[in-house]
C-alpha atoms as a PDB file:
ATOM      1  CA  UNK A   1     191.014  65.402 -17.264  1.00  0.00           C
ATOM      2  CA  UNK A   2     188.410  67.408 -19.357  1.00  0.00           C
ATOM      3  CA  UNK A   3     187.491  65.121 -21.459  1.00  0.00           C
ATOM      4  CA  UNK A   4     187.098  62.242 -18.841  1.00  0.00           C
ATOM      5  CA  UNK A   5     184.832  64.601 -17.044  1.00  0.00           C
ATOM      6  CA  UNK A   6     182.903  65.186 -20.897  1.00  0.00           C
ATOM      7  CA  UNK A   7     182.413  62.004 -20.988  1.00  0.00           C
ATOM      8  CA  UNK A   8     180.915  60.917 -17.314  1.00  0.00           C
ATOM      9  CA  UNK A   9     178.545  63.999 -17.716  1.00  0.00           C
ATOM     10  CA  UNK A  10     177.558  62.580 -21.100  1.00  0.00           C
ATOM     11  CA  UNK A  11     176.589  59.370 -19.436  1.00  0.00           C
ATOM     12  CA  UNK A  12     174.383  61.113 -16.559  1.00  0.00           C
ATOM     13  CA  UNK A  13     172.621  63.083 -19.004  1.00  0.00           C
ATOM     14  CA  UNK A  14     171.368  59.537 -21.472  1.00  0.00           C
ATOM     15  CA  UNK A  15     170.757  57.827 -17.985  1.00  0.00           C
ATOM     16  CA  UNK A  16     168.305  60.830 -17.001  1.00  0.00           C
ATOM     17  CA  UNK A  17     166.838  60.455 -20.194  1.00  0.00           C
ATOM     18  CA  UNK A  18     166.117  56.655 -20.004  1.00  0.00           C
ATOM     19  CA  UNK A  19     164.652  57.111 -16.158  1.00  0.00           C
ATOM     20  CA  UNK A  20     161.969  59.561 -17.717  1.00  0.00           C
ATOM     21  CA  UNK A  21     160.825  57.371 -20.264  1.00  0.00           C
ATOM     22  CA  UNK A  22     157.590  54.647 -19.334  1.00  0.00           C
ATOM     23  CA  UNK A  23     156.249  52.481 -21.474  1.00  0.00           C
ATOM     24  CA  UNK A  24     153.202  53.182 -23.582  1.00  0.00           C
ATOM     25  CA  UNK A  25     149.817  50.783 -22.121  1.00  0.00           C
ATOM     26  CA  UNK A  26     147.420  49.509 -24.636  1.00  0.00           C
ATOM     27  CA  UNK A  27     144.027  48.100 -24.450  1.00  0.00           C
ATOM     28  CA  UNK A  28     142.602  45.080 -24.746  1.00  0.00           C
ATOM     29  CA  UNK A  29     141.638  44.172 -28.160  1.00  0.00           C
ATOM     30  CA  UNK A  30     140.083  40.990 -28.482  1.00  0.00           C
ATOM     31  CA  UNK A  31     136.835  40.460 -28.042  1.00  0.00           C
ATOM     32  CA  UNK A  32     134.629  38.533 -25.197  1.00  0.00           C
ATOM     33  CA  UNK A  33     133.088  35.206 -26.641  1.00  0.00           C
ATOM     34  CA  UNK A  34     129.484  36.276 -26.642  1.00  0.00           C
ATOM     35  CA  UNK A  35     128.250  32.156 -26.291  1.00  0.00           C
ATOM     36  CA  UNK A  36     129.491  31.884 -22.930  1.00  0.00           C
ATOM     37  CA  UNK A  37     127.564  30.085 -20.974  1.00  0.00           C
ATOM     38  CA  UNK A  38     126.572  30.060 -17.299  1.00  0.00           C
ATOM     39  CA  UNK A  39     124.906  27.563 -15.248  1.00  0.00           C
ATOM     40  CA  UNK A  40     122.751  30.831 -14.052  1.00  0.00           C
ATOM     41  CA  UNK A  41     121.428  31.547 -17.892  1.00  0.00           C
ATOM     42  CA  UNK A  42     120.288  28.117 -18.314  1.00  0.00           C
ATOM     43  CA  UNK A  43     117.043  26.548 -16.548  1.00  0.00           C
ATOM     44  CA  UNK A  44     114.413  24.257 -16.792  1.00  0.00           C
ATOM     45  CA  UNK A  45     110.322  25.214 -16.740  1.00  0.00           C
ATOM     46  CA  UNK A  46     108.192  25.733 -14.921  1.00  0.00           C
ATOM     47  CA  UNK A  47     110.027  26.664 -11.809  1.00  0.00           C
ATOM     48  CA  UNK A  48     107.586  24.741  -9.870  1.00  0.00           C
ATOM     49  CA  UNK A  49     106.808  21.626 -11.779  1.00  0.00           C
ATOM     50  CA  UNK A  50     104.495  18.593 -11.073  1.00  0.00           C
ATOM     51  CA  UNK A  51     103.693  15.281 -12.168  1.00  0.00           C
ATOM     52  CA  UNK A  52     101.073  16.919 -14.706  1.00  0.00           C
ATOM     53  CA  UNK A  53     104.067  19.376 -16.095  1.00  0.00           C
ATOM     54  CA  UNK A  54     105.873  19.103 -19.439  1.00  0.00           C
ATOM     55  CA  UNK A  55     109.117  20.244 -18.935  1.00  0.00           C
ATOM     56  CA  UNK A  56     111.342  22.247 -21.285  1.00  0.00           C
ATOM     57  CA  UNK A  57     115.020  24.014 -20.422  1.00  0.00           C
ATOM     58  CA  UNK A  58     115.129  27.802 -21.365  1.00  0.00           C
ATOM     59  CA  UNK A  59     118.505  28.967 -23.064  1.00  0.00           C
ATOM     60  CA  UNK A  60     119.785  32.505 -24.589  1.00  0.00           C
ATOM     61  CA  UNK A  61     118.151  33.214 -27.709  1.00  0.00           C
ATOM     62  CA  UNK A  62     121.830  33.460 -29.407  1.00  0.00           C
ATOM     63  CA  UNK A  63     122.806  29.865 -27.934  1.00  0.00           C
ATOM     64  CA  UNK A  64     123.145  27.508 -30.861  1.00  0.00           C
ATOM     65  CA  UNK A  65     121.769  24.450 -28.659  1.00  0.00           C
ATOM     66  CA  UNK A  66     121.764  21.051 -29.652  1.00  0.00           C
ATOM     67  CA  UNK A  67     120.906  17.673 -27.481  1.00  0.00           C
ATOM     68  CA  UNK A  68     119.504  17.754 -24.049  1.00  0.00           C
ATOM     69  CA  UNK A  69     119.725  15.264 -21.305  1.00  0.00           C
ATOM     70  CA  UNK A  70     118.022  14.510 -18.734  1.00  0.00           C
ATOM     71  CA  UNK A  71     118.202  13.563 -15.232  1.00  0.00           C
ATOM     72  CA  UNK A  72     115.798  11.887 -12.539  1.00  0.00           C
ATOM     73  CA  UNK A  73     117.666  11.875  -9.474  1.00  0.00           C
ATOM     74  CA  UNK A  74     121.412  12.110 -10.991  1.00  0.00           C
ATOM     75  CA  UNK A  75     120.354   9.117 -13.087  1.00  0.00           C
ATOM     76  CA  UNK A  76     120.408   9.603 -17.043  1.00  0.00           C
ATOM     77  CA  UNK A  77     116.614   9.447 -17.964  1.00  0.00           C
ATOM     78  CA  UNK A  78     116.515  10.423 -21.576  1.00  0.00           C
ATOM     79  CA  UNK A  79     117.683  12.458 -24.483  1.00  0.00           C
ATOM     80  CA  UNK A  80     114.606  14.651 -25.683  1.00  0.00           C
ATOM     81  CA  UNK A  81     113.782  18.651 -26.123  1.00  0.00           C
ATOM     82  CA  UNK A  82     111.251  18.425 -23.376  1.00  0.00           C
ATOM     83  CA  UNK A  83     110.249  15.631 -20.306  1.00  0.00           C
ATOM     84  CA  UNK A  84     106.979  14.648 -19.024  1.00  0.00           C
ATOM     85  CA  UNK A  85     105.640  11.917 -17.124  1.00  0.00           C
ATOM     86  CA  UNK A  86     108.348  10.075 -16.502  1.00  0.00           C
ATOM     87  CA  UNK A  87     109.159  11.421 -12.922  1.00  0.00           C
ATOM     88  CA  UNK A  88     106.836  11.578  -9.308  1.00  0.00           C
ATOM     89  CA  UNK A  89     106.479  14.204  -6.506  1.00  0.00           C
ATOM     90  CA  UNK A  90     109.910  14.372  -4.900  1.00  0.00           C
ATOM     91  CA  UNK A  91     112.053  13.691  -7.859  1.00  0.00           C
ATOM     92  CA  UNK A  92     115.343  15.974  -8.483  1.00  0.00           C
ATOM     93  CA  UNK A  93     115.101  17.037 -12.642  1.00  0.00           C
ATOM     94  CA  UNK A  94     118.542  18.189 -14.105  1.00  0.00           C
ATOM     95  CA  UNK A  95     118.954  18.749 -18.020  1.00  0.00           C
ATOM     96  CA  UNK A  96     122.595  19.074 -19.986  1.00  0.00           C
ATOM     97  CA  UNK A  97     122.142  21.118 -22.936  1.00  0.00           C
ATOM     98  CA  UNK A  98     124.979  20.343 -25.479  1.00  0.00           C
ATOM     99  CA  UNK A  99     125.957  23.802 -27.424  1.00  0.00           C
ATOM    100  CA  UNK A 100     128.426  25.136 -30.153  1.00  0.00           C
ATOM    101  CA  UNK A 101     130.315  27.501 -29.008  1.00  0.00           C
ATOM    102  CA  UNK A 102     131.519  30.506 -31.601  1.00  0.00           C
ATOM    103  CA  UNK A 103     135.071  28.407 -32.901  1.00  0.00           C
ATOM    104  CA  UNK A 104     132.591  25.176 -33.393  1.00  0.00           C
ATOM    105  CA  UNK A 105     133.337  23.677 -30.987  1.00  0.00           C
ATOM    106  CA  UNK A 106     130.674  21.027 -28.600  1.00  0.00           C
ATOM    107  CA  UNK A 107     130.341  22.173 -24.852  1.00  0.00           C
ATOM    108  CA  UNK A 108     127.967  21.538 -22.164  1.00  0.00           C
ATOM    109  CA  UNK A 109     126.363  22.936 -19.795  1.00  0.00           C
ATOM    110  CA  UNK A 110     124.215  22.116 -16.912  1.00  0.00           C
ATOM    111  CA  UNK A 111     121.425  23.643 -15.212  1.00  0.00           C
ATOM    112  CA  UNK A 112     119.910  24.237 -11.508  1.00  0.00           C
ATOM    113  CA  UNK A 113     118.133  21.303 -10.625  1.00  0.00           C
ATOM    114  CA  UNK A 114     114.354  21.537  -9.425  1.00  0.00           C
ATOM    115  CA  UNK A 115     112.358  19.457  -7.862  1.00  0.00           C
ATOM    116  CA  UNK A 116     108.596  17.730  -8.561  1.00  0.00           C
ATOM    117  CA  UNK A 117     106.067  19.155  -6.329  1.00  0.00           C
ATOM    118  CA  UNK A 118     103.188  18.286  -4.861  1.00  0.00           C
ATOM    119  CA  UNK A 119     100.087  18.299  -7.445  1.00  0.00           C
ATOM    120  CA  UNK A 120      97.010  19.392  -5.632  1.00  0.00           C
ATOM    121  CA  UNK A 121      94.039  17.007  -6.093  1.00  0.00           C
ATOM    122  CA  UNK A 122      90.962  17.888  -8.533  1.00  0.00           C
ATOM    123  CA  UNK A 123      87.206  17.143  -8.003  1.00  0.00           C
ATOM    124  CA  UNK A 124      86.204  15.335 -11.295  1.00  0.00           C
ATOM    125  CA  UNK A 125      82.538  15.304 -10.763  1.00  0.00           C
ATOM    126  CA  UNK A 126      79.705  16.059  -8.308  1.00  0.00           C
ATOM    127  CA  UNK A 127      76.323  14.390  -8.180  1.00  0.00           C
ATOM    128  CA  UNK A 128      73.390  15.291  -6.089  1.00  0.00           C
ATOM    129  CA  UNK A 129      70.468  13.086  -5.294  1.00  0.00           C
ATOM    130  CA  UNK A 130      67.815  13.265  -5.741  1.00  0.00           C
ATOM    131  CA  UNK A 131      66.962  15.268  -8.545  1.00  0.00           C
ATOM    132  CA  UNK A 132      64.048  16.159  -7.389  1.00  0.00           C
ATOM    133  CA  UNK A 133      64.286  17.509  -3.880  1.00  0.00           C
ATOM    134  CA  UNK A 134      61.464  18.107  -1.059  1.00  0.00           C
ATOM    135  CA  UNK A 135      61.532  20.230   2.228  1.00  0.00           C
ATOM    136  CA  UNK A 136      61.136  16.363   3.178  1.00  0.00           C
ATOM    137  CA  UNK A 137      64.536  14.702   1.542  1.00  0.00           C
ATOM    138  CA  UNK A 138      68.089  14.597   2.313  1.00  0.00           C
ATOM    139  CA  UNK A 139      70.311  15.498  -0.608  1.00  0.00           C
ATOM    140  CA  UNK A 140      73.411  13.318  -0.801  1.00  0.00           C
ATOM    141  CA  UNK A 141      76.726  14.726  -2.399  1.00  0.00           C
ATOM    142  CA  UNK A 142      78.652  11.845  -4.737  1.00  0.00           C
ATOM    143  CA  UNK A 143      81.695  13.307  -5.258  1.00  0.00           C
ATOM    144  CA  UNK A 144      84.502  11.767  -7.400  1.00  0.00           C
ATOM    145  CA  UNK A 145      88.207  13.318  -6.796  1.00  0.00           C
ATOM    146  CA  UNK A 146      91.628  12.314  -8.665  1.00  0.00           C
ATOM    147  CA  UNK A 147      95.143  12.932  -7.005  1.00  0.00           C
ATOM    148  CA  UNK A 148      97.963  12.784  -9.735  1.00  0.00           C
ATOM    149  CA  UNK A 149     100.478  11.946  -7.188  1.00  0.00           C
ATOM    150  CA  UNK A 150      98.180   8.677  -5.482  1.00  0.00           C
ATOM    151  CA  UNK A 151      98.067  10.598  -2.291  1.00  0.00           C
ATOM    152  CA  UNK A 152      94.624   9.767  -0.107  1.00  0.00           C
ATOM    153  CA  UNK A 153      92.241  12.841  -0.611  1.00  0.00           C
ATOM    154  CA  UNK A 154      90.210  14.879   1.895  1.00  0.00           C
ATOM    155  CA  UNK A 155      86.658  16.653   1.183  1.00  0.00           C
ATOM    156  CA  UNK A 156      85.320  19.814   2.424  1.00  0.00           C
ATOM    157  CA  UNK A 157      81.705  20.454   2.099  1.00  0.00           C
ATOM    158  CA  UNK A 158      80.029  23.956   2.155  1.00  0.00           C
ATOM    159  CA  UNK A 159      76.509  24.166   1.010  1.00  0.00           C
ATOM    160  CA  UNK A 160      74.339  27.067  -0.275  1.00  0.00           C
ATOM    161  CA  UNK A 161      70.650  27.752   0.050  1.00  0.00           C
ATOM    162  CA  UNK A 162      69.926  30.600  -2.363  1.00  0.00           C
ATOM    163  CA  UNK A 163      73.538  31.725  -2.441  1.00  0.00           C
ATOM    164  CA  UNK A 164      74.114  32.378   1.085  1.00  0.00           C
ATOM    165  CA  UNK A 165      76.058  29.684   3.051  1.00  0.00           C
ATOM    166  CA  UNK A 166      74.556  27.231   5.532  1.00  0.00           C
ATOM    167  CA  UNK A 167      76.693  27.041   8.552  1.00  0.00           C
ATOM    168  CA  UNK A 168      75.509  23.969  10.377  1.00  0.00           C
ATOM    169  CA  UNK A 169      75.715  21.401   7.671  1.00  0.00           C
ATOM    170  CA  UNK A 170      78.795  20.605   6.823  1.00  0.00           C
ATOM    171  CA  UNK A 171      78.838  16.892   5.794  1.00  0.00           C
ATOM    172  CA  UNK A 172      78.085  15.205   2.259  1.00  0.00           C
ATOM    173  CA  UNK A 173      74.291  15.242   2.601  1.00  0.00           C
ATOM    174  CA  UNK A 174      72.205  18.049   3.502  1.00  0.00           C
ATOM    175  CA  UNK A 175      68.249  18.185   5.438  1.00  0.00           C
ATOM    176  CA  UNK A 176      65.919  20.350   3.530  1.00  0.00           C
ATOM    177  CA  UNK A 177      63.432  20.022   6.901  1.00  0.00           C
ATOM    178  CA  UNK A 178      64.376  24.114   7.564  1.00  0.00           C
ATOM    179  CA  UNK A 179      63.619  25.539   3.557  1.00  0.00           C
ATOM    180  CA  UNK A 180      60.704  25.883   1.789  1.00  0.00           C
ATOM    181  CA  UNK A 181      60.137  25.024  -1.578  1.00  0.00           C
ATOM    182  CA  UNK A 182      61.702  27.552  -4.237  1.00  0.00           C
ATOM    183  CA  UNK A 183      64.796  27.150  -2.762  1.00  0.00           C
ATOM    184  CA  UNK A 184      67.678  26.475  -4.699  1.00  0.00           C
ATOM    185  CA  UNK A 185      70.291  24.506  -2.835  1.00  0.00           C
ATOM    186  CA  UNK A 186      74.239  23.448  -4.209  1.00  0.00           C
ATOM    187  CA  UNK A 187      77.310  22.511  -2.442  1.00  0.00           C
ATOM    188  CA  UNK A 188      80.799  24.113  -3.006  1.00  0.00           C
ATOM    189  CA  UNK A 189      83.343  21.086  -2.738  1.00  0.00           C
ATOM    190  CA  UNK A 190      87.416  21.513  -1.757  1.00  0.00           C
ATOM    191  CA  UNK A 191      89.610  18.614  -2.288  1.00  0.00           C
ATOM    192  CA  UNK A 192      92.901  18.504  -0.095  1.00  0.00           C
ATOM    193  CA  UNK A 193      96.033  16.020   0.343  1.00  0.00           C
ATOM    194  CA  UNK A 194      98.289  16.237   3.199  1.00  0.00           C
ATOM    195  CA  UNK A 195     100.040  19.092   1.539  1.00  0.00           C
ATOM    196  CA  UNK A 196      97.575  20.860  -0.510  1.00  0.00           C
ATOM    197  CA  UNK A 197      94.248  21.839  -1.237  1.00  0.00           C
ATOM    198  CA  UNK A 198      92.855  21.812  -4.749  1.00  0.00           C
ATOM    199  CA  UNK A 199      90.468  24.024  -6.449  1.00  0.00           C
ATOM    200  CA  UNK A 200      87.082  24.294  -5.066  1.00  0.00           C
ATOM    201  CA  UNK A 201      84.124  22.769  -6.982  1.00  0.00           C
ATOM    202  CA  UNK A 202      80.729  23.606  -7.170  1.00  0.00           C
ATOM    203  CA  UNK A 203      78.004  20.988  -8.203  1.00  0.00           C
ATOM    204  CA  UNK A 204      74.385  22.233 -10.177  1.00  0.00           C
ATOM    205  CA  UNK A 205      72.014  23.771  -8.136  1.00  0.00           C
ATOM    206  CA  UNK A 206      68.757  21.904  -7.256  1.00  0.00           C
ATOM    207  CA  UNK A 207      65.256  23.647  -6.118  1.00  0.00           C
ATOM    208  CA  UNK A 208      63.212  22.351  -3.408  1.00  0.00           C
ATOM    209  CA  UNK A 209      60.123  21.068  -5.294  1.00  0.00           C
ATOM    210  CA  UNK A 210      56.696  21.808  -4.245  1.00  0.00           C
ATOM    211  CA  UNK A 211      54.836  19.013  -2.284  1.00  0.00           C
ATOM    212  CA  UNK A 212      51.304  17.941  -2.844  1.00  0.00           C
ATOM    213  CA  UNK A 213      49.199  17.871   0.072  1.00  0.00           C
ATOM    214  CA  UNK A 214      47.773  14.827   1.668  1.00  0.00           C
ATOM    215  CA  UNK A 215      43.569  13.882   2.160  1.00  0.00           C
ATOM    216  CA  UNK A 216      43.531  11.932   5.899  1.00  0.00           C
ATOM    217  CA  UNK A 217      40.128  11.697   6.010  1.00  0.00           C
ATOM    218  CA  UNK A 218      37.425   8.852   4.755  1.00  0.00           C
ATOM    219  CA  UNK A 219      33.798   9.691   3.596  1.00  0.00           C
ATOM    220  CA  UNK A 220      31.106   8.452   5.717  1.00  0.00           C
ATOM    221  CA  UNK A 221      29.004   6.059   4.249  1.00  0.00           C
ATOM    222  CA  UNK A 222      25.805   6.795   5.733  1.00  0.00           C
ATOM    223  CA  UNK A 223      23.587   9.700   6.036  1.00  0.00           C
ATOM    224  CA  UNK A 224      21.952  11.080   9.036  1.00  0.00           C
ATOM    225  CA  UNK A 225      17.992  12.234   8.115  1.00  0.00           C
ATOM    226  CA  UNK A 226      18.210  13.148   4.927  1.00  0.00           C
ATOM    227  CA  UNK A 227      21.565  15.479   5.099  1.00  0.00           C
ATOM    228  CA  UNK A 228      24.980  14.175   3.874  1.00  0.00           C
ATOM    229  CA  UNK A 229      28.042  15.573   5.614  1.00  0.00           C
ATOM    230  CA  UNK A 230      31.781  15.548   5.167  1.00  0.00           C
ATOM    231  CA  UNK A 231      34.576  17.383   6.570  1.00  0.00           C
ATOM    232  CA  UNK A 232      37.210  16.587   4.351  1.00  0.00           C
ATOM    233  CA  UNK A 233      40.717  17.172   6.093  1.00  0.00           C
ATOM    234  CA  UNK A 234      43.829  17.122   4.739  1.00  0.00           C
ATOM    235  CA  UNK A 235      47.262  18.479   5.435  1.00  0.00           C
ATOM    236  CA  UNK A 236      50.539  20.223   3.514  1.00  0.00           C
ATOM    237  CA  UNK A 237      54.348  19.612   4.534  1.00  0.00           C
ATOM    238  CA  UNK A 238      55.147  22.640   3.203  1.00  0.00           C
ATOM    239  CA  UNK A 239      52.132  24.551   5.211  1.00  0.00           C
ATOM    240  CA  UNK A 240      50.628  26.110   1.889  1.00  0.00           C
ATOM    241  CA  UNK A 241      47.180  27.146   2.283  1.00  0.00           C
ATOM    242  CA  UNK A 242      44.786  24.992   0.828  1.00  0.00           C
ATOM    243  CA  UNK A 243      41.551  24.946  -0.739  1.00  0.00           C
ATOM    244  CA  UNK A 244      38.875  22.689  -2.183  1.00  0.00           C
ATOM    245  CA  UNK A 245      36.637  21.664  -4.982  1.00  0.00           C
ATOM    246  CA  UNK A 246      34.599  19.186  -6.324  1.00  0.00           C
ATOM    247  CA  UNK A 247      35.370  18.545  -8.858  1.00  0.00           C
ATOM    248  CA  UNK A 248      32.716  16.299 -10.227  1.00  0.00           C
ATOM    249  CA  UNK A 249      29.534  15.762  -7.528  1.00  0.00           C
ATOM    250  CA  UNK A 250      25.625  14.945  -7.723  1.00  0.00           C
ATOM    251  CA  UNK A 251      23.259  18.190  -8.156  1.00  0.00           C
ATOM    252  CA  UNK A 252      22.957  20.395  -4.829  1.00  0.00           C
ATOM    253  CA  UNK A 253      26.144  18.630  -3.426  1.00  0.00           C
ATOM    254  CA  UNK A 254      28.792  21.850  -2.570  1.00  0.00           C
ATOM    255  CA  UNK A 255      31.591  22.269   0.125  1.00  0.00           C
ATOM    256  CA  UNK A 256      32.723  24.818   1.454  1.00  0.00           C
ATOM    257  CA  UNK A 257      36.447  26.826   1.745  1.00  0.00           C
ATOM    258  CA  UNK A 258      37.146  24.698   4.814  1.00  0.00           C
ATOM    259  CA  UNK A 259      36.239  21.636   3.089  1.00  0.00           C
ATOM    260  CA  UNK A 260      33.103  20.724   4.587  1.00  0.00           C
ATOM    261  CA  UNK A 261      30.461  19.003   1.790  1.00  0.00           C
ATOM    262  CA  UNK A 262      26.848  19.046   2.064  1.00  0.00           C
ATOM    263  CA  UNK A 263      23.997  17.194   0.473  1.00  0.00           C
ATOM    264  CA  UNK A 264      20.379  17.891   1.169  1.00  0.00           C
ATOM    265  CA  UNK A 265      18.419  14.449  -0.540  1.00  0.00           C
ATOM    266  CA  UNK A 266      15.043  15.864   0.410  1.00  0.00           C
ATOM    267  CA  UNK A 267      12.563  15.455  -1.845  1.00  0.00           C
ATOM    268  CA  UNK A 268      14.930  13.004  -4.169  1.00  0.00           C
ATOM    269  CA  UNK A 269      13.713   9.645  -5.035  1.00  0.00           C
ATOM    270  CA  UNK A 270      14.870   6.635  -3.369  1.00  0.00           C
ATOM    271  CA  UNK A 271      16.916   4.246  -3.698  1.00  0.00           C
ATOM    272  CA  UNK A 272      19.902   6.437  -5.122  1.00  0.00           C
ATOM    273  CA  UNK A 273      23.110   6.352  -6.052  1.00  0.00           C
ATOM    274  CA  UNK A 274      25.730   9.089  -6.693  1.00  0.00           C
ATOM    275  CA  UNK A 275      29.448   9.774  -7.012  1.00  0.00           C
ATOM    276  CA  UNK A 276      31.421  12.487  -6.140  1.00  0.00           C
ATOM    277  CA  UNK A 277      35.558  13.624  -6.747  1.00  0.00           C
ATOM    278  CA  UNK A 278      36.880  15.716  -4.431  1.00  0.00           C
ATOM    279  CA  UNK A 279      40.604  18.293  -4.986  1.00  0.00           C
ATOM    280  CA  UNK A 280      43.003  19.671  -2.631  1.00  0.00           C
ATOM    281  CA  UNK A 281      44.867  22.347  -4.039  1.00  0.00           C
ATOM    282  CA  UNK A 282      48.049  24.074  -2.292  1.00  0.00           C
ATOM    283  CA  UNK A 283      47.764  26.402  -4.829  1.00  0.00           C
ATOM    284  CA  UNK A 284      51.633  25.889  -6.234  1.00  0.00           C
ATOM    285  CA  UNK A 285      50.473  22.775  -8.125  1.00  0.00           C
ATOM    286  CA  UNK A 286      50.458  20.689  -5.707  1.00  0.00           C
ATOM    287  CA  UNK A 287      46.764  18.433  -5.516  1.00  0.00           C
ATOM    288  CA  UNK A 288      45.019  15.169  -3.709  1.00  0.00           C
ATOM    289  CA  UNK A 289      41.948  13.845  -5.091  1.00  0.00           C
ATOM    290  CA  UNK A 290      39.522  11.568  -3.495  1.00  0.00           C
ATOM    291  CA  UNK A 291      36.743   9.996  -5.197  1.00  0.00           C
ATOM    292  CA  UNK A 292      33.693   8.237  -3.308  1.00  0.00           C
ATOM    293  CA  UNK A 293      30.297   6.409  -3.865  1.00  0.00           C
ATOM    294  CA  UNK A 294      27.263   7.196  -1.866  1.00  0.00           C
ATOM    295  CA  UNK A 295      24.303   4.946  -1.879  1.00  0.00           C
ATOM    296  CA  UNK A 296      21.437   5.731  -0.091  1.00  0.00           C
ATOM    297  CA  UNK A 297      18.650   3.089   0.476  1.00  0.00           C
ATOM    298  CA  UNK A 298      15.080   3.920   0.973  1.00  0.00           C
ATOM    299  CA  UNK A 299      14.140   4.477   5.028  1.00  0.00           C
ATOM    300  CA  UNK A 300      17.784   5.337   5.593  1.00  0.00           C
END
């Protein structure tokens, strides 16, 4: 009996032992393949791409890339590092990039697709007419405008008058009744489709030029005893004060700053004949001339 109880004891005691004992963990020691590649670390720029857009596909710097291949609306387009022109507003762009991975092997991997959008039209040129501009002319815009996607383009007209912006004219041509001359007019055109408006142009300024005044009145042809008189009248669009000259006349002719020539022919033999060239001045370089013959019979 003792030694049948040795034994069963014996067996308790290894069977506590083995209960104690766990098994030692370890950790992980491979390592992570640093070329894996996600659909997230792979895209194609510019995020927001048009028509006028060369397009290129951005990839880790440690990728070892190869081909790319594209895709216009899931349909294979072309094998190239970059894409341009090739697509229109609307289209859906996907590139594959083939890769090595780090055991050599070929893998793919595609990115987010993006779409083409709208490209806003751009003025190309602006032409104003006429070059030389009066308080009395209308100055008409010619504006040329390109959309890259063939959509029909819209123009907005704002126009300037010494910098400041002119409210109540709004259209391609512009009255320069209300301005004076001196004044430097341009218009600030802004292109738009029916999704976008381009960048606003502005065309070369223009100044309003001066305008020479205007001689109404004729000469009288006779002479009343033996005094010659003339008002001469005359008159200024742009309301300049005028004055006058002679600017060639016959001895002891004059006129006056209101314009009003006098002759005294007393005492001068007759028959005679004389000449005489009148100027208008406004005084910003602005002149009429008028040039008459007087001839003056005896017992007139």
């Amino acid at each position: 009996m003792k030694r049948f109880s040795f034994i069963v004891l014996g067996v308790f005691l290894i069977a506590g032992c083995e209960k104690r004992s766990e098994p030692v963990k370890t950790m992980f020691s491979g390592n992570i393949n640093p070329h894996a590649v996600s659909i997230q670390s792979v895209s194609i720029q510019p995020e927001n791409p048009t028509v006028n857009t060369t397009l290129t596909v951005s990839v880790p710097q440690h990728l070892n890339t190869g081909s790319v291949t594209w895709y216009i609306n899931d349909q294979r387009a072309m094998v190239a590092n970059s894409l341009h022109g090739d697509f229109k507003k609307g289209d859906s762009i996907t590139a594959v990039v083939n890769y090595t991975n780090r055991n050599g092997k070929q893998e793919t991997v595609t990115s987010p697709n993006i779409t083409i959008q709208d490209a806003p039209p751009v003025i190309t040129s602006i032409i104003l007419t006429p070059l030389y501009p009066t308080i009395a002319s209308t100055i008409h815009a010619e504006v040329q405008a390109s959309d890259a996607d063939g959509d029909q383009v819209s123009l907005e007209y704002q126009w300037y008058v010494n910098g400041n912006p002119v409210q109540d004219q709004t259209g391609d041509s512009f009255s320069c009744s209300s301005y004076k001359h001196g004044d430097t007019i341009y218009v600030l055109v802004t292109p738009s489709d029916d999704e976008k408006k381009g960048v606003s142009t502005a065309s070369a300024s223009l100044s309003l030029q001066d305008t020479a005044p205007v001689i109404l009145s004729k000469p009288p042809d006779t002479i009343t005893g033996s005094i010659y008189s003339y008002r001469v009248e005359a008159s200024d669009i742009d309301n300049d004060p005028l004055s006058y000259k002679l600017e060639s006349a016959p001895p002891g002719m004059t006129i006056s700053k209101e314009g009003v020539i006098s002759w005294d022919t007393t005492g001068m033999a007759l028959p005679l004949t004389a000449t005489a060239k009148i100027v208008v001045d406004d005084g910003f370089g602005g002149k009429a001339y008028q040039s008459f013959r007087l001839q003056i019979e005896k017992g007139k």
